[in-house]
Protein backbone atom coordinates (compact mmCIF):
# COMPACT_ATOMS: atom_id res chain seq x y z
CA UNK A 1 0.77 -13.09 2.67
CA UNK A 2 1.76 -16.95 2.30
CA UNK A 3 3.61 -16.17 -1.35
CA UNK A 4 4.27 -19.68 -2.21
CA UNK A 5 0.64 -20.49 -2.17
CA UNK A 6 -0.65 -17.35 -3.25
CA UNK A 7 -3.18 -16.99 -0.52
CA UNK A 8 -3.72 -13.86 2.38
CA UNK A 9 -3.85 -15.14 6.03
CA UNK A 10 -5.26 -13.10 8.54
CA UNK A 11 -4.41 -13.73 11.91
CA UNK A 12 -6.35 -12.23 15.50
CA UNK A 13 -4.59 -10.32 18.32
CA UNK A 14 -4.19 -13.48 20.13
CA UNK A 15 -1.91 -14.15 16.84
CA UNK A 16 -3.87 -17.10 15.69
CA UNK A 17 -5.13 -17.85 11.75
CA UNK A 18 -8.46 -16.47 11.99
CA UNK A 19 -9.20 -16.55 8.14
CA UNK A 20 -7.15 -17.75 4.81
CA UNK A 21 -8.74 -16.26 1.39
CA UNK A 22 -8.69 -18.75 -1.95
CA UNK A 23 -5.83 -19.06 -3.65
CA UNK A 24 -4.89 -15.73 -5.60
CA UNK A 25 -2.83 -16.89 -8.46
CA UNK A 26 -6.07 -15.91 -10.84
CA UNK A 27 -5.22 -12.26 -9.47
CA UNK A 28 -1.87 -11.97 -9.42
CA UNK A 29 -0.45 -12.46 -13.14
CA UNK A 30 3.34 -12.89 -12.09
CA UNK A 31 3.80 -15.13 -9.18
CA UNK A 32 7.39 -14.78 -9.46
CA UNK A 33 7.50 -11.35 -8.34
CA UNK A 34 10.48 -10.59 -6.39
CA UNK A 35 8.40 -8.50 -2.89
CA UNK A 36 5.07 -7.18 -2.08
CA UNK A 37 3.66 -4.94 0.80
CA UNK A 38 0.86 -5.87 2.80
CA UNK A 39 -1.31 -3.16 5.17
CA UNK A 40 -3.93 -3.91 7.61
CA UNK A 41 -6.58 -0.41 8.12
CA UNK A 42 -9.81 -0.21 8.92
CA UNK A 43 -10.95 -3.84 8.69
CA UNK A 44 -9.35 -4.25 5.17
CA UNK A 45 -6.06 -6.20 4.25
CA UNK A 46 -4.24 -4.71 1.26
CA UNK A 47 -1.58 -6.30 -0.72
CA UNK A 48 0.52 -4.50 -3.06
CA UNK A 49 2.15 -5.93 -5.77
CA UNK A 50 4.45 -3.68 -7.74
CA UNK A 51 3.67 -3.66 -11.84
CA UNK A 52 0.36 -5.00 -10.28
CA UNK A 53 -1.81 -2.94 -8.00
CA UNK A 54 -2.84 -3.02 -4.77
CA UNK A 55 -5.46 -5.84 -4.00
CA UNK A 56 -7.82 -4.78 -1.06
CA UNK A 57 -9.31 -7.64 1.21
CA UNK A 58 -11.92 -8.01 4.12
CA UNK A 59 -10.99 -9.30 6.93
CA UNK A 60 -12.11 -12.66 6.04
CA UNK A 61 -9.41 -12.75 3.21
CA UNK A 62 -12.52 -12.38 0.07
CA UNK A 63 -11.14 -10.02 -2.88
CA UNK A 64 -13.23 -7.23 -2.98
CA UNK A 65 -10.68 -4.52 -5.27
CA UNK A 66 -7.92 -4.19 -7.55
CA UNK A 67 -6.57 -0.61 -7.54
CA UNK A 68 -4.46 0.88 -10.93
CA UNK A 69 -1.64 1.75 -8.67
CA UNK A 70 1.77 0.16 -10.77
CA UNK A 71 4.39 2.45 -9.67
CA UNK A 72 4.81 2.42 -6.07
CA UNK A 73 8.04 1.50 -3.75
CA UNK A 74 5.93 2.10 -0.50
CA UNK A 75 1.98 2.66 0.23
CA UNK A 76 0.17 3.57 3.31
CA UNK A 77 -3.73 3.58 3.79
CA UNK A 78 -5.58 6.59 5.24
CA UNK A 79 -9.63 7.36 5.52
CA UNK A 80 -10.68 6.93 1.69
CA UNK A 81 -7.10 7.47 0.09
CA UNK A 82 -3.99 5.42 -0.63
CA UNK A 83 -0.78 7.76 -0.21
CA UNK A 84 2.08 6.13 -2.13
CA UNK A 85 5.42 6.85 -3.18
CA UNK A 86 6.91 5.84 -6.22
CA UNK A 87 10.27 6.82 -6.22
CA UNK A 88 9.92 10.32 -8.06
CA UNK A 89 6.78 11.99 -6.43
CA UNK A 90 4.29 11.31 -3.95
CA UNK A 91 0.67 10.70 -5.08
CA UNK A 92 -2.75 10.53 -3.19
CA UNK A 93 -5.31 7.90 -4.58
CA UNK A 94 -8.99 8.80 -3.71
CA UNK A 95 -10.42 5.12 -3.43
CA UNK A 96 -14.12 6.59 -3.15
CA UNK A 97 -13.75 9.09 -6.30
CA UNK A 98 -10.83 7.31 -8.06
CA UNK A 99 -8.59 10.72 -8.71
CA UNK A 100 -5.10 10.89 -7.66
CA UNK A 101 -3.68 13.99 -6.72
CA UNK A 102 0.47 14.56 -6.86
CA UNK A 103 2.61 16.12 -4.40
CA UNK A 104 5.82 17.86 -5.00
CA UNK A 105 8.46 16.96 -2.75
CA UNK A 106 10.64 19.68 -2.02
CA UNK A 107 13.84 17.64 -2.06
CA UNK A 108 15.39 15.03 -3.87
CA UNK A 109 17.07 11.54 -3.73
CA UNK A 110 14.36 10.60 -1.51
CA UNK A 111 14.55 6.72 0.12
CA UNK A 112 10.78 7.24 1.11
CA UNK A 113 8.11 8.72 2.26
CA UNK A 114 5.06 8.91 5.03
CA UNK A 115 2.24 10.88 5.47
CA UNK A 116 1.16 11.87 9.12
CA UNK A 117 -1.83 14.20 9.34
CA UNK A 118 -0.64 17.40 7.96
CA UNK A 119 2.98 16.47 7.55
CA UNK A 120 5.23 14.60 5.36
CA UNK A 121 8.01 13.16 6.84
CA UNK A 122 10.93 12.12 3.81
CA UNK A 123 13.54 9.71 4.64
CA UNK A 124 16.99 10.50 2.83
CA UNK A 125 20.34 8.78 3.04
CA UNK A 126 21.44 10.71 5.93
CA UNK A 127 18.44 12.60 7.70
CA UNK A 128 14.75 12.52 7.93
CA UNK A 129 12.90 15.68 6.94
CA UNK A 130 9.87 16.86 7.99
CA UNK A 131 7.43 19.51 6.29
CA UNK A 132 4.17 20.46 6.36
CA UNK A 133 1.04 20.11 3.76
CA UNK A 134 -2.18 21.94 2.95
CA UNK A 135 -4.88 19.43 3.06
């Protein structure tokens, strides 16, 4: 993400700009905004912008989504859902059905947290914790 123009570049494995979308300052209401997180899956670029949402691209940089998601510190994509963590809990986002679905961590002071398969792996100040969950 180029921030000072506002624009998402996507560049090819042989790490060349293979597309640039428009200019995004219509999207984004705050250019100011201190950081943002951007994901490449499955053909789609997303960029998350916290107080925002998470803007989902094609791979030729055209908007195609805005999600609802304000409250998150870190997001990963996987399949249909976006898995985020917001500090407090961690919360599935079904992008097909639009339902989120909360997990309860069973620890706290959390840093962050990843979802592999069937486990979630926690990062805390001094370990990294790994339990399972029922899909």
């Amino acid at each position: 993400y180029e921030k000072e123009l506002g624009r998402v570049i996507y560049i090819d494995n042989n790490l060349k700009t293979a597309h640039k979308s428009s200019v995004l300052f219509d999207l984004i209401d705050n250019p100011s905004y201190k950081s943002c997180q951007l994901v490449e899956k499955n053909d789609f670029i997303y960029l998350g912008v916290a107080g925002q949402g998470i803007f989902q691209f094609d791979s030729y940089g055209t908007f195609m989504k805005n999600y609802p998601i304000l409250d998150f510190i870190d997001f990963q994509v996987v399949g249909n859902n976006i898995i985020f963590y917001n500090g407090i809990k961690l919360t599935i986002y079904n992008t097909q059905i639009y339902e989120t679905e909360s997990i309860k961590l069973p620890v706290e002071k959390i840093k962050n947290a990843k979802v592999e398969g069937s486990k979630v792996f926690l990062l805390l100040d001094d370990r990294i914790s790994i339990y399972s969950i029922n899909n």
